[in-house]
C-alpha atoms as a PDB file:
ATOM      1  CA  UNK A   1     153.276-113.424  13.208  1.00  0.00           C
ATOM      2  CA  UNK A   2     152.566-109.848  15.529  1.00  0.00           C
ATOM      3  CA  UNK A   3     153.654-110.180  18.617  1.00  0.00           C
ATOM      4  CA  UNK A   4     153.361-108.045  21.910  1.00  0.00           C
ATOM      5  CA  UNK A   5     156.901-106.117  20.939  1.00  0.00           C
ATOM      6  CA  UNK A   6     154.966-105.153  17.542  1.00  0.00           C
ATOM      7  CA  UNK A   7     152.396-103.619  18.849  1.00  0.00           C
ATOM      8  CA  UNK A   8     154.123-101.757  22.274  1.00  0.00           C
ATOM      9  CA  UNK A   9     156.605-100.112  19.406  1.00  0.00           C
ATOM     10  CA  UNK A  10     153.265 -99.541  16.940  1.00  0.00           C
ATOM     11  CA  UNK A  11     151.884 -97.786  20.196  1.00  0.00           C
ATOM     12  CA  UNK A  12     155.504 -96.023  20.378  1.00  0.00           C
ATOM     13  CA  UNK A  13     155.518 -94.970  16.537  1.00  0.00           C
ATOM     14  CA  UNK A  14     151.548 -93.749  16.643  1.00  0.00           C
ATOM     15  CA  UNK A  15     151.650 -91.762  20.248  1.00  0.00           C
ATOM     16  CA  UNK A  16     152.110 -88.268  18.294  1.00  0.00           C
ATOM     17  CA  UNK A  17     149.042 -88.383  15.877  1.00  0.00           C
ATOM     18  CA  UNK A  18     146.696 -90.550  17.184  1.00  0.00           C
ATOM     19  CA  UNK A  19     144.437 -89.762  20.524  1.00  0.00           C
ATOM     20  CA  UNK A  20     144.502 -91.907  23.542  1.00  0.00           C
ATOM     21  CA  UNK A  21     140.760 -92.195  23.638  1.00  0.00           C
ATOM     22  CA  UNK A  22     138.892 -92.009  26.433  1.00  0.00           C
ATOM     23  CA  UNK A  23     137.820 -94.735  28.885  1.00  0.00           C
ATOM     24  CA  UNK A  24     134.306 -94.398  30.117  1.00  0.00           C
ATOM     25  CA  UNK A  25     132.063 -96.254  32.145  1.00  0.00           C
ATOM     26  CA  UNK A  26     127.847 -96.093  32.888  1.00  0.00           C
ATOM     27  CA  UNK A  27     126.043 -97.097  36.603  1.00  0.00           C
ATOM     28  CA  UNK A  28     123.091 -97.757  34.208  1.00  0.00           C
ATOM     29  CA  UNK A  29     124.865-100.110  32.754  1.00  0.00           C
ATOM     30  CA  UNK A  30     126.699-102.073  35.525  1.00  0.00           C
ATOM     31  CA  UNK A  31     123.381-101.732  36.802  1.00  0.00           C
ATOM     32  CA  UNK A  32     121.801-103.293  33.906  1.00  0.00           C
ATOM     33  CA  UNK A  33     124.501-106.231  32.732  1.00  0.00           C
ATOM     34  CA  UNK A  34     125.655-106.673  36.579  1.00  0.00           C
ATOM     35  CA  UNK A  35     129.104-106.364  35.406  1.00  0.00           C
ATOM     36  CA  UNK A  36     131.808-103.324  35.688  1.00  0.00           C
ATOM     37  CA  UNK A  37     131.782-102.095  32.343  1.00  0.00           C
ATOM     38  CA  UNK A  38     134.429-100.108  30.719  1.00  0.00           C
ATOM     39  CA  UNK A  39     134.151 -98.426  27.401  1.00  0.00           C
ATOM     40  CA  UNK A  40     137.093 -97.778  25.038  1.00  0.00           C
ATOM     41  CA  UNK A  41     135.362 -94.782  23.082  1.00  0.00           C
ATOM     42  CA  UNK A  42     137.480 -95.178  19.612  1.00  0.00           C
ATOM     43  CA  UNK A  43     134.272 -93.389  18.441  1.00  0.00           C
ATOM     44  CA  UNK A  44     137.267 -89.962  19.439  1.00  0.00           C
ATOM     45  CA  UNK A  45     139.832 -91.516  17.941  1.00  0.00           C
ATOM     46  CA  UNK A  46     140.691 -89.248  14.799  1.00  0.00           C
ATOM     47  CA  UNK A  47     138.425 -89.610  11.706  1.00  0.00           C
ATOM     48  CA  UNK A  48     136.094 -91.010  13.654  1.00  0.00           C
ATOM     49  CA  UNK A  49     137.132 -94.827  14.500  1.00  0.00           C
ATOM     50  CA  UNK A  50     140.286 -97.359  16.018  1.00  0.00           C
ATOM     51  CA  UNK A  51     141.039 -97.829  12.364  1.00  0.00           C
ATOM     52  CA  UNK A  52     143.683 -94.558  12.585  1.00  0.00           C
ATOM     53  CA  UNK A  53     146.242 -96.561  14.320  1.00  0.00           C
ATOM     54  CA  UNK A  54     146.779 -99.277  12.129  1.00  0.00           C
ATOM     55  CA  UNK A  55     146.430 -96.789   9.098  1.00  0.00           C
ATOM     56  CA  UNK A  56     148.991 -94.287  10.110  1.00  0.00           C
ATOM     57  CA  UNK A  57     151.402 -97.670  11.626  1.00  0.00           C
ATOM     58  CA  UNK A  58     151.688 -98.688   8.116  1.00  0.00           C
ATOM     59  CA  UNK A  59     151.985 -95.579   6.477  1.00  0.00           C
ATOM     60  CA  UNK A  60     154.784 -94.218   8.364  1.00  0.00           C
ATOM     61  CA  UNK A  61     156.734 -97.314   8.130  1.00  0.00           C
ATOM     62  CA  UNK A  62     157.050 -97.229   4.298  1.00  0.00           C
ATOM     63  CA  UNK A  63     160.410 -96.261   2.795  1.00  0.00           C
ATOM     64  CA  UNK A  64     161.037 -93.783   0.520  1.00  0.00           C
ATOM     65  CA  UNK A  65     160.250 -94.809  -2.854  1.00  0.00           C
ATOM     66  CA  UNK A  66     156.774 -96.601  -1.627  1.00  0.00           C
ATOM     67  CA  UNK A  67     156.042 -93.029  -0.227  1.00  0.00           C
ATOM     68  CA  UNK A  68     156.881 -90.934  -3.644  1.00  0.00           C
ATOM     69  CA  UNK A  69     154.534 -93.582  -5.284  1.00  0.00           C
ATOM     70  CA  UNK A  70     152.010 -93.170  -2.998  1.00  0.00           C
ATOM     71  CA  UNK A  71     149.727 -95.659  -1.641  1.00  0.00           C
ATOM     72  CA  UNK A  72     146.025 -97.999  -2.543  1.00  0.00           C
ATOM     73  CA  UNK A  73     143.557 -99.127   0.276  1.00  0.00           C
ATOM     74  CA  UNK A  74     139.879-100.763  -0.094  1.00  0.00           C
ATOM     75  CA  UNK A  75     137.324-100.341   2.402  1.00  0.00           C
ATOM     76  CA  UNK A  76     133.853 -99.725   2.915  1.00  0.00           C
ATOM     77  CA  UNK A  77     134.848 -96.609   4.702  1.00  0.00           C
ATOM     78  CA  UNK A  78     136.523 -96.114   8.029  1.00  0.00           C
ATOM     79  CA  UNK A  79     139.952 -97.947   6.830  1.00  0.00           C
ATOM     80  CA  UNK A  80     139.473 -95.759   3.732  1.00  0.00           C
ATOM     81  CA  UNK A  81     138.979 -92.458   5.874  1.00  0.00           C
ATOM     82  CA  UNK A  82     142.410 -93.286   8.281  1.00  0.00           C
ATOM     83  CA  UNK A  83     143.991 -94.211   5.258  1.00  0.00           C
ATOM     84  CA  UNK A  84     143.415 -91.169   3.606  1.00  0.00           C
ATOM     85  CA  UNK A  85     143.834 -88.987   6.936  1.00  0.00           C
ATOM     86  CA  UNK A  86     147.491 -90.934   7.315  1.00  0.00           C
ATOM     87  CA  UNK A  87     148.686 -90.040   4.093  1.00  0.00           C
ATOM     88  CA  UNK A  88     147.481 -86.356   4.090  1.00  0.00           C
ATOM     89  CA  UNK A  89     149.967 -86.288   7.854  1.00  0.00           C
ATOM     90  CA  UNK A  90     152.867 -88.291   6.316  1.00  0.00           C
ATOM     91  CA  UNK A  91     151.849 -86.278   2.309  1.00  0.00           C
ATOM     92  CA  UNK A  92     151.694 -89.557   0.822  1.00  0.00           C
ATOM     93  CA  UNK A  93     149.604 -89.590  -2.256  1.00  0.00           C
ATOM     94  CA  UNK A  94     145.776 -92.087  -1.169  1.00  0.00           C
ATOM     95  CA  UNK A  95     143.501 -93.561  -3.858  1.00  0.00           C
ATOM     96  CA  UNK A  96     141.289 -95.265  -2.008  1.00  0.00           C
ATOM     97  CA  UNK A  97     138.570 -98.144  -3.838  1.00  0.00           C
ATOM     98  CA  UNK A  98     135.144 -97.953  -2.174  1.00  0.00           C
ATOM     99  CA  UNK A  99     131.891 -99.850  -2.744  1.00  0.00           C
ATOM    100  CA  UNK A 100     129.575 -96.860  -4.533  1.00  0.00           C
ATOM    101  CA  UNK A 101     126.677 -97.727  -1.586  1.00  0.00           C
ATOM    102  CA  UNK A 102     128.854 -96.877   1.254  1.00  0.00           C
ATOM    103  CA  UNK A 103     127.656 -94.727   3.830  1.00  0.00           C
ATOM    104  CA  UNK A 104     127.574 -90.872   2.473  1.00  0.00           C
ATOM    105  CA  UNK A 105     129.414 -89.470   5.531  1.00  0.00           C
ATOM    106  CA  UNK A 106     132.463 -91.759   4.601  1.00  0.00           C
ATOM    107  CA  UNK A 107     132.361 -91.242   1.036  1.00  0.00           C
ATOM    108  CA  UNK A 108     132.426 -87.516   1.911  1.00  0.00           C
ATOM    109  CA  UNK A 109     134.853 -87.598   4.190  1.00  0.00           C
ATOM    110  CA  UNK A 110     137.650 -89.675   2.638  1.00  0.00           C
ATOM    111  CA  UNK A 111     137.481 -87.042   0.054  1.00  0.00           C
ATOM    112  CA  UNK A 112     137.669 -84.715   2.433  1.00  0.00           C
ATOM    113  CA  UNK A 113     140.732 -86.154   3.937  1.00  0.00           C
ATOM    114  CA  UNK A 114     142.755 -86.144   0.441  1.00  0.00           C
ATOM    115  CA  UNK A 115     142.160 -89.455  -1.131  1.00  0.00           C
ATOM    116  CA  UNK A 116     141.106 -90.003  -4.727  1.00  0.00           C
ATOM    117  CA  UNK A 117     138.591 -91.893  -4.386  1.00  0.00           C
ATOM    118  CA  UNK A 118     137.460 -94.947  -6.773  1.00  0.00           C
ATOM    119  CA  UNK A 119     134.008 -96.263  -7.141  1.00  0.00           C
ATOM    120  CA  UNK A 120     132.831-100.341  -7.907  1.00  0.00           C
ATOM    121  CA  UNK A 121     129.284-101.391  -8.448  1.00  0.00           C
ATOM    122  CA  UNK A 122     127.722-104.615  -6.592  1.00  0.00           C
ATOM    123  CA  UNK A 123     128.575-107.425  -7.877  1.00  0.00           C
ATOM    124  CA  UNK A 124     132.638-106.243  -8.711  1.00  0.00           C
ATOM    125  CA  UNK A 125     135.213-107.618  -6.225  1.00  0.00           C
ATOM    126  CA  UNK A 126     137.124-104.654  -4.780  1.00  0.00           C
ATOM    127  CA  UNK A 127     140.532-106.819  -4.986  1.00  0.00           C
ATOM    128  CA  UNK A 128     140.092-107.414  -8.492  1.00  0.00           C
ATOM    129  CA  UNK A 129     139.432-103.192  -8.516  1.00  0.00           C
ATOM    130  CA  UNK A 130     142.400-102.739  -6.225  1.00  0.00           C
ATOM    131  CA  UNK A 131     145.094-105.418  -8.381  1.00  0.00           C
ATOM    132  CA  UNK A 132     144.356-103.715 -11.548  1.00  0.00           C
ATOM    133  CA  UNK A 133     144.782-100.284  -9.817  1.00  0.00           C
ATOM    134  CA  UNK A 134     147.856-101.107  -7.890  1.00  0.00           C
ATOM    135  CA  UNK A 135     149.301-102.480 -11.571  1.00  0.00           C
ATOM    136  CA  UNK A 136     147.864 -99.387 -13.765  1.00  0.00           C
ATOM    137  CA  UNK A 137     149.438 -96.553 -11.170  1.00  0.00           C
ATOM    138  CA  UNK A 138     152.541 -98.629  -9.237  1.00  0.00           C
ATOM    139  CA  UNK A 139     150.902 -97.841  -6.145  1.00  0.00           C
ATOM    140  CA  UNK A 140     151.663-100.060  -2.490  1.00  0.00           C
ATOM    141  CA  UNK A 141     148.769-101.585  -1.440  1.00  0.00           C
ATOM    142  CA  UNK A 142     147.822-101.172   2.217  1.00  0.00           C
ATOM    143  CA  UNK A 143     145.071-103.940   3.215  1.00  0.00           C
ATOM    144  CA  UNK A 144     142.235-103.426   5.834  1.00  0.00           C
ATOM    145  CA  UNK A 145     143.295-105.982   7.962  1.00  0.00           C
ATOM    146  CA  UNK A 146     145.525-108.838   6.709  1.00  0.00           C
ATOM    147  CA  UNK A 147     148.885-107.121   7.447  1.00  0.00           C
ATOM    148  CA  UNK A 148     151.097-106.764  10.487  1.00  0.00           C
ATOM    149  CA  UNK A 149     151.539-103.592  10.848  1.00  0.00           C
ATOM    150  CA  UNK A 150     147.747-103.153  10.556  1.00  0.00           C
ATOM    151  CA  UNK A 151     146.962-105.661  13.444  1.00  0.00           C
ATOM    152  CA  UNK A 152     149.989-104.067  15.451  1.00  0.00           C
ATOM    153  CA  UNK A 153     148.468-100.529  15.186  1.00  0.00           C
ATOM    154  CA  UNK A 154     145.099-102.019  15.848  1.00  0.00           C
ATOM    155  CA  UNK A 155     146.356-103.359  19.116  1.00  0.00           C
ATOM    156  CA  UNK A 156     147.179-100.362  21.076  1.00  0.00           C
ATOM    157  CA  UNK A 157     143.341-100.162  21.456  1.00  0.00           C
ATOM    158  CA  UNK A 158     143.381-102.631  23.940  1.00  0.00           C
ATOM    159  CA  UNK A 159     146.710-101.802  25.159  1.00  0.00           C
ATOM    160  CA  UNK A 160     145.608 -98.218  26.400  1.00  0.00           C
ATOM    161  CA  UNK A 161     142.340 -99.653  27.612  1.00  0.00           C
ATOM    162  CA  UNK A 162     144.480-102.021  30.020  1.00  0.00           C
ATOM    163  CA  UNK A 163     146.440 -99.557  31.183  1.00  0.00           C
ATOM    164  CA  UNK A 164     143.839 -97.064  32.102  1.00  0.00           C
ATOM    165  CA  UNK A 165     141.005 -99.738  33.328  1.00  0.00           C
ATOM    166  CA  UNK A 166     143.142-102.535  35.444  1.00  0.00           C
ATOM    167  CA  UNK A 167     142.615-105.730  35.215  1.00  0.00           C
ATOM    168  CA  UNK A 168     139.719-107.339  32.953  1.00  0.00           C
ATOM    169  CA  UNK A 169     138.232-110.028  33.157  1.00  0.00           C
ATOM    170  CA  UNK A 170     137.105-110.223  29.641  1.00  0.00           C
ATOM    171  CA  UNK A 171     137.100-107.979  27.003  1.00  0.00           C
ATOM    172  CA  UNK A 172     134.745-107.924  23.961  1.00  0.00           C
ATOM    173  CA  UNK A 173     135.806-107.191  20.707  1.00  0.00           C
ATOM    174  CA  UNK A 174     133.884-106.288  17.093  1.00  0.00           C
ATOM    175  CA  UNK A 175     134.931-108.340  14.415  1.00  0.00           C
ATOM    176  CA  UNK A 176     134.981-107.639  10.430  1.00  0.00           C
ATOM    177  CA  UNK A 177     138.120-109.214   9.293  1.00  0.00           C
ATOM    178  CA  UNK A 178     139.682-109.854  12.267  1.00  0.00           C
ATOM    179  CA  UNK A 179     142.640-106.742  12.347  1.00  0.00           C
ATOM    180  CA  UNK A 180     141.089-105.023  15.562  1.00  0.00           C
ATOM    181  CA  UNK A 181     140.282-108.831  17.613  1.00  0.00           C
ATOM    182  CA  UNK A 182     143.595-110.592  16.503  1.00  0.00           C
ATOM    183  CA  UNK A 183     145.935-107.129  17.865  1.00  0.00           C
ATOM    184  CA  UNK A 184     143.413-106.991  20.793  1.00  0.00           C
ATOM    185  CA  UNK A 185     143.540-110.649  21.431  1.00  0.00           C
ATOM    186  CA  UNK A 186     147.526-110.616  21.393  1.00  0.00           C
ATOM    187  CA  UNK A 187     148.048-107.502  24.019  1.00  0.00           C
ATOM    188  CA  UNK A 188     145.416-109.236  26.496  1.00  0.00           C
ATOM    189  CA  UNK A 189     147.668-112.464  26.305  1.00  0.00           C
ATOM    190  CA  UNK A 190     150.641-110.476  27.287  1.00  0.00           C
ATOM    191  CA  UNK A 191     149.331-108.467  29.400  1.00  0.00           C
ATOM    192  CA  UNK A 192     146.176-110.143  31.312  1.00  0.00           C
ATOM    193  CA  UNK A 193     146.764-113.656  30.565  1.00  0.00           C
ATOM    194  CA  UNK A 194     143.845-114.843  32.421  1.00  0.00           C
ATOM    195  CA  UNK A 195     141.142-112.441  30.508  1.00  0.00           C
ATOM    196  CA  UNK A 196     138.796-113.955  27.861  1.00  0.00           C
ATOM    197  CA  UNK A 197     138.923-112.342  24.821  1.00  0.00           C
ATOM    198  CA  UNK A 198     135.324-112.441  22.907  1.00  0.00           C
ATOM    199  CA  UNK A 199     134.773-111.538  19.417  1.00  0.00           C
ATOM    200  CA  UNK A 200     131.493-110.294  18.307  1.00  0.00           C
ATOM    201  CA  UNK A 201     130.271-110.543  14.830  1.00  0.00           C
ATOM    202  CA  UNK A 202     126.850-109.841  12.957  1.00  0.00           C
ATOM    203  CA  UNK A 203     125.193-112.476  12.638  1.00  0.00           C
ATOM    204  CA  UNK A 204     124.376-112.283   8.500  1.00  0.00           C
ATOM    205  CA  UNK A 205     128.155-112.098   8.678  1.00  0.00           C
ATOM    206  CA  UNK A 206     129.101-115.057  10.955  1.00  0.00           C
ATOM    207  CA  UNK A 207     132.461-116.602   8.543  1.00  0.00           C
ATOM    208  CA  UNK A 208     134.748-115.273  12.024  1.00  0.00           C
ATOM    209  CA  UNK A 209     132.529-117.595  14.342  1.00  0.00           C
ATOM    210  CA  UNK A 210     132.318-120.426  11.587  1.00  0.00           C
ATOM    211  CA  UNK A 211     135.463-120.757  11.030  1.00  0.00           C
ATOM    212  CA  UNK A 212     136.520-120.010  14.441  1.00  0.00           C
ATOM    213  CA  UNK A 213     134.655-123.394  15.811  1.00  0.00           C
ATOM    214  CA  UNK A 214     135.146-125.306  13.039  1.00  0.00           C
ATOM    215  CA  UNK A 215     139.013-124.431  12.936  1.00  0.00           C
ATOM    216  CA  UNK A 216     139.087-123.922   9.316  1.00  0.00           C
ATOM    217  CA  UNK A 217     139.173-120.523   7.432  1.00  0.00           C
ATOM    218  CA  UNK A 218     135.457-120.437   5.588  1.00  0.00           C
ATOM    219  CA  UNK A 219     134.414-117.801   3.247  1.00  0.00           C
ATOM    220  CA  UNK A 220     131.142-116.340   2.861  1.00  0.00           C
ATOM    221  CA  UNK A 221     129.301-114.030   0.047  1.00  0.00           C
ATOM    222  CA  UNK A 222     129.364-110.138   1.433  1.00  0.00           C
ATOM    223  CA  UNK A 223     126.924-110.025   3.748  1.00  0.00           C
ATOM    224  CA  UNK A 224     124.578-108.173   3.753  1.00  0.00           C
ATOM    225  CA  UNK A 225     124.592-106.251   7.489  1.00  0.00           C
ATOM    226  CA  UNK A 226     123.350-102.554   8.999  1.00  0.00           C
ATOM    227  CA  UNK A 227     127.227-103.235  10.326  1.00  0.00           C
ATOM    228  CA  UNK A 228     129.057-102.408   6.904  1.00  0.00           C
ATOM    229  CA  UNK A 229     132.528-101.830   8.971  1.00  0.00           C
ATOM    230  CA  UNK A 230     132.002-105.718   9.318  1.00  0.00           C
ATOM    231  CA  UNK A 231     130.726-107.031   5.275  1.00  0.00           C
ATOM    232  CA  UNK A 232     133.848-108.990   5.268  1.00  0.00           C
ATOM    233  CA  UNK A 233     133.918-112.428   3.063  1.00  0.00           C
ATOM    234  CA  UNK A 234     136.717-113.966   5.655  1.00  0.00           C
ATOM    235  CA  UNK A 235     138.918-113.634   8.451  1.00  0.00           C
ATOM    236  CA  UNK A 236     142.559-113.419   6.809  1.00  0.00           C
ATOM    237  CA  UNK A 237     145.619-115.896   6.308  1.00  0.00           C
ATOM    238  CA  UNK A 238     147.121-113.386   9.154  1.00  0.00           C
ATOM    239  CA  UNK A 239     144.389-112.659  11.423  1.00  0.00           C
ATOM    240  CA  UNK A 240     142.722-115.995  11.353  1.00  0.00           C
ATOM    241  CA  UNK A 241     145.439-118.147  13.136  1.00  0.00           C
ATOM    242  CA  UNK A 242     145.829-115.416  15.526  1.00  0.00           C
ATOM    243  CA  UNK A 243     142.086-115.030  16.539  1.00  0.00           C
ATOM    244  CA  UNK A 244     142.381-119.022  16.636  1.00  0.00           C
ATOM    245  CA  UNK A 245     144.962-119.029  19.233  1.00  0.00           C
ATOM    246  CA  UNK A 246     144.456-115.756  21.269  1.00  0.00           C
ATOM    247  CA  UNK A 247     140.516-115.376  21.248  1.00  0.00           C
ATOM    248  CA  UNK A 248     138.356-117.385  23.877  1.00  0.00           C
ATOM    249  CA  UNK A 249     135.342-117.281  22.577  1.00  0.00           C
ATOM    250  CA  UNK A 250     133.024-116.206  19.198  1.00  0.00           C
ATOM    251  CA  UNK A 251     129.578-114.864  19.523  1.00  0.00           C
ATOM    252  CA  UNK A 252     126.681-112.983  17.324  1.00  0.00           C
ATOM    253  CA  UNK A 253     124.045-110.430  17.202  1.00  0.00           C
ATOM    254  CA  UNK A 254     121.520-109.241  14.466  1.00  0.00           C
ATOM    255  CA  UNK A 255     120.770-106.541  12.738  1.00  0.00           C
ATOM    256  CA  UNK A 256     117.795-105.756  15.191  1.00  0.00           C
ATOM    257  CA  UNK A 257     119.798-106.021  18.286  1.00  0.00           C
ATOM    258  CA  UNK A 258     122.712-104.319  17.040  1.00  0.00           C
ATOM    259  CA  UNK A 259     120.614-101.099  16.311  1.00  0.00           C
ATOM    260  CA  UNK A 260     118.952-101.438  19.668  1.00  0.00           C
ATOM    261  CA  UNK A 261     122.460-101.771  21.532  1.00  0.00           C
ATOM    262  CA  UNK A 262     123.717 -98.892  19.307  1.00  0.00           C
ATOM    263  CA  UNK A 263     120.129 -96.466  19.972  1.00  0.00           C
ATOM    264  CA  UNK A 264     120.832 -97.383  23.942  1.00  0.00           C
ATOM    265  CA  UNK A 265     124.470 -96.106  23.973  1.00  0.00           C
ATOM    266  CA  UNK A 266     123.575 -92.804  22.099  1.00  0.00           C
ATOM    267  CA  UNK A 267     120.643 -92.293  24.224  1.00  0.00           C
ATOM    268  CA  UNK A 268     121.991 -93.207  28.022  1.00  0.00           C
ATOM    269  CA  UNK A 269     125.692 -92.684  27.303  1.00  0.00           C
ATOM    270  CA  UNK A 270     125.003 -89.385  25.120  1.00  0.00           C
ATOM    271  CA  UNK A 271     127.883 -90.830  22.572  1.00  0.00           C
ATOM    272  CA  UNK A 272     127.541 -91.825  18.920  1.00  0.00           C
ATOM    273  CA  UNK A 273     128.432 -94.838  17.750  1.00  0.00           C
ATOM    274  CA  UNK A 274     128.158 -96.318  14.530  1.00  0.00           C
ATOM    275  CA  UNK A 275     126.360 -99.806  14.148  1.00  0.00           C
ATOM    276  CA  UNK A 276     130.030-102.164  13.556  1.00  0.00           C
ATOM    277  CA  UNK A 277     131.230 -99.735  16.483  1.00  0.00           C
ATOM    278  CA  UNK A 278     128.731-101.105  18.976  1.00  0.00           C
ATOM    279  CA  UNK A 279     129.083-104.778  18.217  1.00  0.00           C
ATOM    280  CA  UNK A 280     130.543-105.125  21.412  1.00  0.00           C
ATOM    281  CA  UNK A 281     128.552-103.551  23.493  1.00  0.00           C
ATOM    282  CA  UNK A 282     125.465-105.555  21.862  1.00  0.00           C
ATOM    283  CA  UNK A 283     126.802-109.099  22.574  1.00  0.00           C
ATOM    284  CA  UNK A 284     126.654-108.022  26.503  1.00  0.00           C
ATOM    285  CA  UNK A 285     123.261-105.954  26.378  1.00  0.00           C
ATOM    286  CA  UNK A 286     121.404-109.060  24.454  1.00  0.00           C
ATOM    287  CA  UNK A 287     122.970-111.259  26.901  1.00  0.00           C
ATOM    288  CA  UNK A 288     124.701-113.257  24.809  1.00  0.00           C
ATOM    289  CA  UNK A 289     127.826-112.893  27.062  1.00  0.00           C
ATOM    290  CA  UNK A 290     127.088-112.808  30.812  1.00  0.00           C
ATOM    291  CA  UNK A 291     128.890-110.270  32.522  1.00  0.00           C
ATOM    292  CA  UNK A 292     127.571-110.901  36.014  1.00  0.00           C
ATOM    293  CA  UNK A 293     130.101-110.431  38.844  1.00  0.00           C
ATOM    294  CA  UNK A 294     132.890-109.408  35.949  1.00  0.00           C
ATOM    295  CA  UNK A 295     134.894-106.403  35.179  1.00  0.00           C
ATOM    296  CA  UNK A 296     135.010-106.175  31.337  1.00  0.00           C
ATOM    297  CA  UNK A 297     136.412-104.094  28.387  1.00  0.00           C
ATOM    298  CA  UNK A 298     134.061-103.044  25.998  1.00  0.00           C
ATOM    299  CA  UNK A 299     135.800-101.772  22.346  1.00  0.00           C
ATOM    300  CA  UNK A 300     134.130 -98.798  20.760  1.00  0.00           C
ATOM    301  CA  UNK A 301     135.608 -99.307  17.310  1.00  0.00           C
ATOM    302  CA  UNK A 302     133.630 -96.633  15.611  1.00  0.00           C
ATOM    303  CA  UNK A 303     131.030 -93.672  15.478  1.00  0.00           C
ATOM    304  CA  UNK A 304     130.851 -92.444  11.770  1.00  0.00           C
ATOM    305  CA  UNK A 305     127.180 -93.328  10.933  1.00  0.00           C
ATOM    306  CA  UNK A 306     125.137 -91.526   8.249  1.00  0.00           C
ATOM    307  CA  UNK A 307     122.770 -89.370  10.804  1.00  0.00           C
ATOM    308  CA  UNK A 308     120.131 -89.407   8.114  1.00  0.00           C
ATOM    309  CA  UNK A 309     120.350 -93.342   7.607  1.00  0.00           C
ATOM    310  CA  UNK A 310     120.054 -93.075  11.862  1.00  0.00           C
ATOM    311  CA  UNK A 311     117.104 -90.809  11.766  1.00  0.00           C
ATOM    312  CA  UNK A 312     115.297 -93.214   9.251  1.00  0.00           C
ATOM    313  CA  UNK A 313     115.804 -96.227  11.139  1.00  0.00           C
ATOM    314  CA  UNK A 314     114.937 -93.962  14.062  1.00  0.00           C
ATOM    315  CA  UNK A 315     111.352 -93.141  12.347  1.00  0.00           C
ATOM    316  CA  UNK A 316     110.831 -97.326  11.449  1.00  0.00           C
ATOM    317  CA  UNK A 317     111.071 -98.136  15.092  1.00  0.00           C
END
């Protein structure tokens, strides 16, 4: 289980290569949500998204023969970018298994970053990809989500965005598999034990929420979502009991009100954001969590969209 300790010496082991990110806020906002809004802009965080931390945590934590080896991760892109980006710090050999319909920019930039990267077609199952990989080339494999030193890494989001905002009152989270919300949801316990913790999910993806009411882990078909950081089939046999325990409450959005959430931050808060990134942000401008009278965190997990997919959607509208 990752405790508070695990991620305050992740936060320790991460402080030279990752950025603390910025904490912003908006009066358009407040004005808008009647809340005190504050913005954890991983959107800065190198490569583009929060998923650096938990990448370069697990990396640097391997011993020596795992490192000679080098090192497998599958992602639909941002996990695969950090991933890549950790390995090319710590020169640790990346092959990195990505759907062949993810978004151009991360295709382009996990090569970019170093990693070898492996194609599947719809309808293959990246772990089967990844097992048969990790067999063929005796590589460690280094999961998205469902691994401790992941989660741990992924915590010193919130972490940093306690320290620099105060206390919260709540703080909203974007959920895919569950790494980022379980690490968040463990450093608000410790640190603000009275703040909610809220998880936001898409709603063609809902298997967090399901199984988050129904207290059973349920598994869905990849969804299919504008939020690709987020087509996860299931929380994990890590990050599930964790979210159970440490998160207050589960909510969704859809596709449409994601993209308007995500149009609203470039345009009034002059920041990119990619559509998972501002899953957050969307459950509090739909209203689906009230944030009247509150002060609350708002995670930023990511801004590497494809500006051409953007500009399309842009010209639909």
């Amino acid at each position: 289980m990752v405790t508070f300790d695990d991620i305050a010496a992740a936060h320790e082991r991460i402080k030279p290569q990752a950025r603390r990110t910025p904490v912003l806020s908006s009066s358009t906002i407040d004005a808008l949500t009647g809340a005190r809004v504050f913005f954890k802009c991983e959107n800065f965080q190198r490569m583009g998204a929060f998923k650096f931390r938990g990448a370069f945590n697990a990396l640097s934590q391997l011993g020596p023969q795992e490192r000679r080896r080098g090192v497998l991760a599958f992602s639909s892109g941002n996990h695969a970018q950090a991933v890549a980006l950790a390995g090319r710090i710590l020169s640790i050999k990346t092959v990195i298994v990505m759907p062949e319909d993810a978004p151009r920019v991360k295709l382009d930039a996990t090569r970019g970053y170093g990693g070898e990267v492996v194609v599947y077609r719809k309808g293959e199952k990246r772990e089967e990809v990844s097992a048969r990989l990790v067999e063929e080339k005796n590589l460690t494999l280094i999961p998205p989500f469902d691994h401790p030193h992941i989660i741990a890494g992924q915590g010193t989001a919130a972490k940093e965005l306690i320290e620099d905002a105060g206390v919260l009152d709540a703080l909203l989270v974007p959920c895919g598999g569950g790494g980022l919300l379980s690490g968040c949801a463990v450093a608000a316990r410790r640190l603000l034990p009275d703040c909610r913790v809220i998880g936001v999910e898409p709603a063609a993806g809902d298997d967090a929420t399901r199984s988050f009411r129904e207290k059973k882990l349920i598994e869905i078909q990849v969804p299919d979502t504008i939020a690709d950081g987020a087509r996860t089939t299931s929380l994990g046999k890590l990050t599930f009991p964790l979210v159970l325990s440490n998160v207050s409450e589960m909510v969704t959005v859809t596709d449409e009100e994601l993209l308007r959430s995500m149009f609203f931050l470039w345009e009034r808060m002059k920041i990119v954001v990619e559509p998972t990134g501002a899953l957050a942000f969307a459950a509090l401008h739909t209203h689906k969590f009230s944030g009247k009278n509150l002060k609350i965190g708002v995670i930023l997990s990511g801004g590497n969209v494809d500006l051409r997919w953007a500009a399309a959607q842009l010209n639909e509208r």
